[in-house]
N, C-alpha and C. Protein backbone atom coordinates (compact mmCIF):
# COMPACT_ATOMS: atom_id res chain seq x y z
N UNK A 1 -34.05 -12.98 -16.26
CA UNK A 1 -34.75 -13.89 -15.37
C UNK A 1 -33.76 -14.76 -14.58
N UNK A 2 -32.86 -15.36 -15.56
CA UNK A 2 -32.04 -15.88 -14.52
C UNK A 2 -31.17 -15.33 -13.09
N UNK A 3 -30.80 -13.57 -13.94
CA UNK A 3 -30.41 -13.41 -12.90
C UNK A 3 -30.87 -13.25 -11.53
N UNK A 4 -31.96 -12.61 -11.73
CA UNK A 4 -33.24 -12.97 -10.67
C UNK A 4 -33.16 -13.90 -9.94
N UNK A 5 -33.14 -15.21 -10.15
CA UNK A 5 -33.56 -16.50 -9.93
C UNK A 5 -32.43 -16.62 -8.50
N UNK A 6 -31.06 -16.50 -9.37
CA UNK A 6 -29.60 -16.09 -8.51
C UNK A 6 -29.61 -15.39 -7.62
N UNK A 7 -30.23 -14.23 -7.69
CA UNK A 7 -30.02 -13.37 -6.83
C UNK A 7 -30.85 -14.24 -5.53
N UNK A 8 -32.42 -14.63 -5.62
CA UNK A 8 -33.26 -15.27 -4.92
C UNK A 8 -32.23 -16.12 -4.09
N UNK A 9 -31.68 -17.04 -4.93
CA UNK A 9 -30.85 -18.06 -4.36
C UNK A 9 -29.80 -17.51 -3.05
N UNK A 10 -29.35 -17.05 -3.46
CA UNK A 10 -27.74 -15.96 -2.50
C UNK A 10 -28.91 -15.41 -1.05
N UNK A 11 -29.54 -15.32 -1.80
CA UNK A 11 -30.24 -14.36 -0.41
C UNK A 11 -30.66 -15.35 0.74
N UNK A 12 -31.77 -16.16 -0.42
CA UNK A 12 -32.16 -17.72 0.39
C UNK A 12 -30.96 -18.45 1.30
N UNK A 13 -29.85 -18.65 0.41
CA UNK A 13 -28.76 -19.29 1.29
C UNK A 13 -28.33 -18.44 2.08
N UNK A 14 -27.89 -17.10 2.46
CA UNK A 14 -27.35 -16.40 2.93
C UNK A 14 -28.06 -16.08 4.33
N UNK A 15 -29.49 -16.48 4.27
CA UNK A 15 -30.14 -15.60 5.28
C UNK A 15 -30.27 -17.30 6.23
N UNK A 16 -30.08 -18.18 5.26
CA UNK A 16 -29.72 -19.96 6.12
C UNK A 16 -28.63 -19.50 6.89
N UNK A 17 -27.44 -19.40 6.35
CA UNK A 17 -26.81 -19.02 6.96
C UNK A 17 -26.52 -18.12 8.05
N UNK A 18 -27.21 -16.99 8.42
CA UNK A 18 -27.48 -16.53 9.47
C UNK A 18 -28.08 -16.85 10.47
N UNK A 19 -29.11 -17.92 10.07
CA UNK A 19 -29.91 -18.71 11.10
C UNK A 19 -29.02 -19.45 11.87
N UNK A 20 -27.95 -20.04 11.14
CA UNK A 20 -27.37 -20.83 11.63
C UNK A 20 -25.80 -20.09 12.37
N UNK A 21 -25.94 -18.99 12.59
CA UNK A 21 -25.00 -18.51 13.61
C UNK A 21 -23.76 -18.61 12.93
N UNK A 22 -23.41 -19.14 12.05
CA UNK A 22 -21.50 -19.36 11.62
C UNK A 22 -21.35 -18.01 11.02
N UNK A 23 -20.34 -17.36 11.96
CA UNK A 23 -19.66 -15.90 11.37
C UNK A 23 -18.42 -16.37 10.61
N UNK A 24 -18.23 -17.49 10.58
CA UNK A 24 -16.99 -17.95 9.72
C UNK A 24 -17.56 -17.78 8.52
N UNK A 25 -18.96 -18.87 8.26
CA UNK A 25 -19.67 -18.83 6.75
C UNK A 25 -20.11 -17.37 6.22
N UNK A 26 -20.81 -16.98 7.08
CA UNK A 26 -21.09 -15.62 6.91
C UNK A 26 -20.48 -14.71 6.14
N UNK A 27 -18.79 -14.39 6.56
CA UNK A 27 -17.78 -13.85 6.05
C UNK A 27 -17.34 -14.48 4.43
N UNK A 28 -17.50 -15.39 4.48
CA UNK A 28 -17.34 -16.00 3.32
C UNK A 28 -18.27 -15.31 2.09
N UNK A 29 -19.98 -14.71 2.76
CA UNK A 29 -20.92 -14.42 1.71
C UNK A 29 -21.08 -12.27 1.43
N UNK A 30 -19.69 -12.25 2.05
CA UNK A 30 -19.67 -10.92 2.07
C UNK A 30 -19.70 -10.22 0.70
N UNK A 31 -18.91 -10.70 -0.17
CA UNK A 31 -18.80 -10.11 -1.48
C UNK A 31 -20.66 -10.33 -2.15
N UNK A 32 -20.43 -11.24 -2.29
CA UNK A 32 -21.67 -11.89 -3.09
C UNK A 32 -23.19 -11.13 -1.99
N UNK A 33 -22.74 -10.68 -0.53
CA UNK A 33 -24.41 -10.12 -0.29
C UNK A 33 -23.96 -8.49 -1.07
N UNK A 34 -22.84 -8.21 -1.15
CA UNK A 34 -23.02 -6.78 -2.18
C UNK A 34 -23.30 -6.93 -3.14
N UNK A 35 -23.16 -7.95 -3.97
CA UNK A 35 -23.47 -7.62 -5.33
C UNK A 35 -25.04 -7.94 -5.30
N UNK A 36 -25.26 -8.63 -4.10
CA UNK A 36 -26.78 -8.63 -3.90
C UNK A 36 -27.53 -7.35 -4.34
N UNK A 37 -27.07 -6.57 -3.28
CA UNK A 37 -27.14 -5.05 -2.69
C UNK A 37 -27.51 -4.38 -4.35
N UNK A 38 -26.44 -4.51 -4.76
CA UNK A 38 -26.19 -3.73 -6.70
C UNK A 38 -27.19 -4.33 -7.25
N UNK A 39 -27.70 -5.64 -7.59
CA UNK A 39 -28.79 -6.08 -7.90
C UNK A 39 -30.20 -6.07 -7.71
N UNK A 40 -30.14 -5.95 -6.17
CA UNK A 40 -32.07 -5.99 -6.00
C UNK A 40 -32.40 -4.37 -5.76
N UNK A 41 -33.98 -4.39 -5.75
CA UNK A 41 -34.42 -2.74 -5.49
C UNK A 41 -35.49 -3.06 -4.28
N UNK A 42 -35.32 -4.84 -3.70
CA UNK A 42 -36.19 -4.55 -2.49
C UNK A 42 -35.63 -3.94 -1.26
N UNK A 43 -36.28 -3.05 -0.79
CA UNK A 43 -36.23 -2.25 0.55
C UNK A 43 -35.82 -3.22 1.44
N UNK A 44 -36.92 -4.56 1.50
CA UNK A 44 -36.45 -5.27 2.53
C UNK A 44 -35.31 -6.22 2.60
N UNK A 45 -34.87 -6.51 1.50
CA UNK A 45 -33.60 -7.16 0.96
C UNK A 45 -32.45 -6.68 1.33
N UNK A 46 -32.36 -5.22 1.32
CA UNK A 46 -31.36 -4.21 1.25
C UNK A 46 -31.58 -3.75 2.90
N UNK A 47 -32.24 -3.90 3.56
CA UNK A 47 -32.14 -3.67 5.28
C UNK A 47 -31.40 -4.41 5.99
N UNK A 48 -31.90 -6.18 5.19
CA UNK A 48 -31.48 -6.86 5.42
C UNK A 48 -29.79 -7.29 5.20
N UNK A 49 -29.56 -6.62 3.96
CA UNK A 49 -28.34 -7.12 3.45
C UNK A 49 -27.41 -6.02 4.33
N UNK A 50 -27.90 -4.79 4.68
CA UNK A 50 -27.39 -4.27 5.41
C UNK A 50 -26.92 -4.22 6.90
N UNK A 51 -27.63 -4.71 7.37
CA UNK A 51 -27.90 -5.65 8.96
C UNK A 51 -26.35 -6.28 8.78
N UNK A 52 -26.54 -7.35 7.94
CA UNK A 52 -25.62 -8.60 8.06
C UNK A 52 -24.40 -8.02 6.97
N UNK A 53 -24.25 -7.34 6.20
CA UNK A 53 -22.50 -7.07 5.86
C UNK A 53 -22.02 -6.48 6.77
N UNK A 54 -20.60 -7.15 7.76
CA UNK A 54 -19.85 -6.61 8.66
C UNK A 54 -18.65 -6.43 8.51
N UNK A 55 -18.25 -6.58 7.52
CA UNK A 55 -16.57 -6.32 6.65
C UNK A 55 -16.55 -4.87 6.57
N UNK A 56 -15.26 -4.46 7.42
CA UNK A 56 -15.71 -2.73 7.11
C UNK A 56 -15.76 -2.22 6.12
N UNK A 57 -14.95 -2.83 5.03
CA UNK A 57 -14.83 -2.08 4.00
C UNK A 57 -15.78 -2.26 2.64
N UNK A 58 -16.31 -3.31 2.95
CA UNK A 58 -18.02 -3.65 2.32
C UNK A 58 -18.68 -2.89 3.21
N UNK A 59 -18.93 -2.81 4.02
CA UNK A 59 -19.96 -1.54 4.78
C UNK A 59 -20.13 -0.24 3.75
N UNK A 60 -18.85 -0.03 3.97
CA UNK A 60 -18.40 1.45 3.37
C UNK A 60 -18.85 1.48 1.31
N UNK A 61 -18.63 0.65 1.17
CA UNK A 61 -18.80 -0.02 -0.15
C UNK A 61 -20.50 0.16 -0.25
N UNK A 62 -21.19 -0.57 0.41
CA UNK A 62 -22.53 -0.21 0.45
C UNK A 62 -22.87 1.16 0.94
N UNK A 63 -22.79 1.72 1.71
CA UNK A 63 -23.29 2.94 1.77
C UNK A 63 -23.07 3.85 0.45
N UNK A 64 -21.94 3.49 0.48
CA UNK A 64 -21.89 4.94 -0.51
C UNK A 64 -22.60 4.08 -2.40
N UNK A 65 -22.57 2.91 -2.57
CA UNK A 65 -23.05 2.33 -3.53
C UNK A 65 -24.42 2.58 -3.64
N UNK A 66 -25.11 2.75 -2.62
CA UNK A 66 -26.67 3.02 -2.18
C UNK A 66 -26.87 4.74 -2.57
N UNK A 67 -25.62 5.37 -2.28
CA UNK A 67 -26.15 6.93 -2.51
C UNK A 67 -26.04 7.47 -4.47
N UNK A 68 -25.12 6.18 -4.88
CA UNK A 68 -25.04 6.38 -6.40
C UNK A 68 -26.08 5.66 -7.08
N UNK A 69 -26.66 4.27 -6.51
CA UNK A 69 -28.09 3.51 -6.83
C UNK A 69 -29.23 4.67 -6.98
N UNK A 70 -29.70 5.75 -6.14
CA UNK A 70 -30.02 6.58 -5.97
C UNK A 70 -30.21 7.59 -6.84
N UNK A 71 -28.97 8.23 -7.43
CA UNK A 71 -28.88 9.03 -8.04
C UNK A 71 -28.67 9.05 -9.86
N UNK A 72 -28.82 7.25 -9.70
CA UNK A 72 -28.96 6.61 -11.20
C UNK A 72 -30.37 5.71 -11.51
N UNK A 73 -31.24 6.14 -10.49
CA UNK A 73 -32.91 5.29 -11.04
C UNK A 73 -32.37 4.19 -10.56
N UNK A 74 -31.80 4.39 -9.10
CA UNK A 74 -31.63 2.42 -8.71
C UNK A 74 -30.31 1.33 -9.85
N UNK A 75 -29.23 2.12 -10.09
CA UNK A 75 -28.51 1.33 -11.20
C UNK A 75 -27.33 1.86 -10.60
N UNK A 76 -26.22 0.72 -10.77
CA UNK A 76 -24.96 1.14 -10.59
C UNK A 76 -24.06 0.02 -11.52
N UNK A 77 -23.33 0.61 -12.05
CA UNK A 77 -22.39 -0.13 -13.05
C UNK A 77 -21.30 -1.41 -12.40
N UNK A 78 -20.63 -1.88 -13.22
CA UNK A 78 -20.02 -3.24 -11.80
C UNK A 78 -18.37 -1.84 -11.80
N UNK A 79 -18.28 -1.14 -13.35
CA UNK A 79 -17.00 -0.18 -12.79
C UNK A 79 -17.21 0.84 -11.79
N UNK A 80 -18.10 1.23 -11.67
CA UNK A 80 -18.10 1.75 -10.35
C UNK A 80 -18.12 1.24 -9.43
N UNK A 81 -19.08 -0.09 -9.06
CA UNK A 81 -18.57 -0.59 -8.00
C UNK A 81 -17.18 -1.25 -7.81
N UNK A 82 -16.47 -1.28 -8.57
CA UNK A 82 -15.14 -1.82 -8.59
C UNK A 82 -14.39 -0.55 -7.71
N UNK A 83 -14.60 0.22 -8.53
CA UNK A 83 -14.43 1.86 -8.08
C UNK A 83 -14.24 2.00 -6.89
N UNK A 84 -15.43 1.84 -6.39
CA UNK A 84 -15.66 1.95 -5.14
C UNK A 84 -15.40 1.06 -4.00
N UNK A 85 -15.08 -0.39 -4.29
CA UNK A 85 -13.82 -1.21 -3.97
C UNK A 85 -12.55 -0.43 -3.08
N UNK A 86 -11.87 -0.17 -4.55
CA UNK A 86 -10.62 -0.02 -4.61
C UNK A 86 -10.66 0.98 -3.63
N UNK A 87 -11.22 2.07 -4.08
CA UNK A 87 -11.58 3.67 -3.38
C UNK A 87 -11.51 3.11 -1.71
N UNK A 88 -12.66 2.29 -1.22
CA UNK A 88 -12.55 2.53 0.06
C UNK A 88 -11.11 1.74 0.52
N UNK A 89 -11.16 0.69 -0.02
CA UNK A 89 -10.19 -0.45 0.50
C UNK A 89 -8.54 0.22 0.64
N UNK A 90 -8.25 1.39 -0.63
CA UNK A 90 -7.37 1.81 -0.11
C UNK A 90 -7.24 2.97 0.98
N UNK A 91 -8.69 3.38 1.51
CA UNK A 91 -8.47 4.52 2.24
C UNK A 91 -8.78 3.97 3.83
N UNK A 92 -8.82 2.75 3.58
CA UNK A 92 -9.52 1.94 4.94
C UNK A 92 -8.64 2.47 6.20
N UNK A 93 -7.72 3.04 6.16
CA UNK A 93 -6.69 3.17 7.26
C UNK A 93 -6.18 4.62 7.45
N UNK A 94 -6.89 5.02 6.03
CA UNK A 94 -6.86 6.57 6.14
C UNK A 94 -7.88 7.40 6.98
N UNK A 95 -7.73 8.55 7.24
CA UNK A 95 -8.93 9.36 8.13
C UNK A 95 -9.63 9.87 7.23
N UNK A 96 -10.92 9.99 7.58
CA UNK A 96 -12.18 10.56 6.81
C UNK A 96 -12.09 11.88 6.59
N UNK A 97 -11.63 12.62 5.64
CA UNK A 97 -11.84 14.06 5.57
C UNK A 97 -12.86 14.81 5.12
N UNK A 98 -13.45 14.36 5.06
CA UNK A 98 -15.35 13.80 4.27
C UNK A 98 -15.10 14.35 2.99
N UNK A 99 -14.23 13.97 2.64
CA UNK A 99 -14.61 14.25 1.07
C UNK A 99 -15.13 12.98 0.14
N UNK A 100 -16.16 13.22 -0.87
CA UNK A 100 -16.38 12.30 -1.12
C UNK A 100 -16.00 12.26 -2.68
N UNK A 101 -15.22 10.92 -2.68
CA UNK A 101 -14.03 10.27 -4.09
C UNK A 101 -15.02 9.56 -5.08
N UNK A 102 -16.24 9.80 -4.44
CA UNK A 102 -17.06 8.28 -5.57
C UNK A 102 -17.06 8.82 -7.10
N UNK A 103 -16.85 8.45 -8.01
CA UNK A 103 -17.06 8.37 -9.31
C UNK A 103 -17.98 9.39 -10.31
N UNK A 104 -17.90 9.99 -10.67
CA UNK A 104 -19.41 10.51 -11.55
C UNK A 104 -19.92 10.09 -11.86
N UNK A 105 -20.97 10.46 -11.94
CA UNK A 105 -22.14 9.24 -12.35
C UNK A 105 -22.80 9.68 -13.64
């Protein structure tokens, strides 16, 4: 329940924050709207959280976190998402050969 409560909160502040135009603050709630992302199973939460993460490498982080949410009944571990961190962050500069590195699930 609590975490719930948290998650409510992040979103509540986060989406203030968009109202209020600061891409400085914004950037600041990048980590924390992914772990949003890993946490909730609303559709509209997750459109939303998607809209507004603009860090490329949280982009990349969510997409592919969304195709393992998916393929685990909506669940993803925090080591995989760590995983998947590291994974994109070091390939951020690399070219896409589409292979895909994500983790087993």
């Amino acid at each position: 329940m609590e975490i719930q409560q948290a998650l409510l909160d992040l979103l509540r502040t986060a989406h203030h924050t968009t109202r209020i135009a600061s891409v400085r603050l914004l950037e600041r709630f990048q980590w924390s709207m992914l772990i949003a992302a890993a946490e909730t199973h609303d559709l509209i939460h997750l459109d939303w959280l998607e809209e507004n993460i603009s860090d490329i490498v949280m982009e990349k982080v969510f997409h592919k976190m969304l195709r393992i949410k998916k393929q685990n009944a909506g669940r993803i571990s925090i080591q995989q998402l760590r995983f998947l961190f590291v994974d994109s962050k070091l390939s951020a500069d690399a070219p896409d050969t589409g292979l895909d590195r994500s983790p087993s699930t």
